[in-house]
Protein backbone atom coordinates (compact mmCIF):
# COMPACT_ATOMS: atom_id res chain seq x y z
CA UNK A 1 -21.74 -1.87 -10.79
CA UNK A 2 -17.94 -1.10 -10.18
CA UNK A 3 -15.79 -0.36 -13.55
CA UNK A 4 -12.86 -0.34 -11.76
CA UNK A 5 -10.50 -2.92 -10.35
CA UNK A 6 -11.10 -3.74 -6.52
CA UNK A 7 -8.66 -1.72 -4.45
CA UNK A 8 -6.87 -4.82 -3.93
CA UNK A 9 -5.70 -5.30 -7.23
CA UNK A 10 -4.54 -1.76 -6.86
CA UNK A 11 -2.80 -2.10 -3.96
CA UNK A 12 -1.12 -5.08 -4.83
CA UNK A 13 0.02 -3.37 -8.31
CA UNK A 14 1.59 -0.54 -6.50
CA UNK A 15 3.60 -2.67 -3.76
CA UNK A 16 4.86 -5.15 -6.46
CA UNK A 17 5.62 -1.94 -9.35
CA UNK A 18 7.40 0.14 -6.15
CA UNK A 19 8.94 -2.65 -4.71
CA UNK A 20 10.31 -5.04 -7.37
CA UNK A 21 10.18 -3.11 -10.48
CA UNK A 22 12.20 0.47 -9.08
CA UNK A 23 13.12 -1.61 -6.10
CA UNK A 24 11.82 1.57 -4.15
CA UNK A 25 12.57 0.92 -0.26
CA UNK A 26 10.86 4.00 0.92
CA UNK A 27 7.44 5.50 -0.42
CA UNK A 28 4.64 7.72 0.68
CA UNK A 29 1.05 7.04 0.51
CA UNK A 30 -1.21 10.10 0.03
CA UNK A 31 -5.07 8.73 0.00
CA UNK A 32 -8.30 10.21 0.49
CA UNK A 33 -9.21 10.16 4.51
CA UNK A 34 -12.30 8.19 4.19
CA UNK A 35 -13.49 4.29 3.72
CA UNK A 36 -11.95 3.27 0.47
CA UNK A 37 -8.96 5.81 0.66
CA UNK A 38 -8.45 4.28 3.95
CA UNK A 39 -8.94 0.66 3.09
CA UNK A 40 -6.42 1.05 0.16
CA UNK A 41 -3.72 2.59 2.67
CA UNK A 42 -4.31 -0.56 4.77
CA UNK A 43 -4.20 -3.48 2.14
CA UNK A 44 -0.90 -1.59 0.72
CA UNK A 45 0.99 -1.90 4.65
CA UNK A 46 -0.53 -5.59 5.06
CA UNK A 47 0.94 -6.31 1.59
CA UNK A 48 4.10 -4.53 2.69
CA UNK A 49 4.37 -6.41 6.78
CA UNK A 50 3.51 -9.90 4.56
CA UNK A 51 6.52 -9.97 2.90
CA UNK A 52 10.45 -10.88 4.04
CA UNK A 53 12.07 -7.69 3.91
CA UNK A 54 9.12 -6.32 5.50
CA UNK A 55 10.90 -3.59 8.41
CA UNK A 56 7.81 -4.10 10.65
CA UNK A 57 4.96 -1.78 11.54
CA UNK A 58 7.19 0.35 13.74
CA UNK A 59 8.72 1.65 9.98
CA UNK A 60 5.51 3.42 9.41
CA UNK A 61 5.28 7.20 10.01
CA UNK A 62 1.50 7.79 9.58
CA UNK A 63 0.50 11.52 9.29
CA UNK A 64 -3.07 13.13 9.48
């Protein structure tokens, strides 16, 4: 059983606090490199290239 809120909520939390609460243009994501750190990283950019101001995907710097 999971205790915790899907890591969509999370995501989704995050973009909107960043985004529309410090109106934060710029961030970066540190996450775990394996399946749920990496599906977190990727619902957080599809949440980010969904919306209008939105730079497109050539904006992100990823680093391993």
């Amino acid at each position: 059983m999971r205790t915790l809120p899907a890591n969509s909520f999370e995501a989704e939390l995050w973009f909107k606090t960043l985004r529309k609460e410090f109106k934060y243009n710029k961030v970066i994501f540190v996450y775990s490199n394996d399946v749920e750190g990496i599906k977190t990283l990727n619902l957080f950019r599809n949440l980010i290239l969904s919306t209008d101001t939105a730079y497109g995907e050539k904006s992100f710097e990823v680093s391993l």
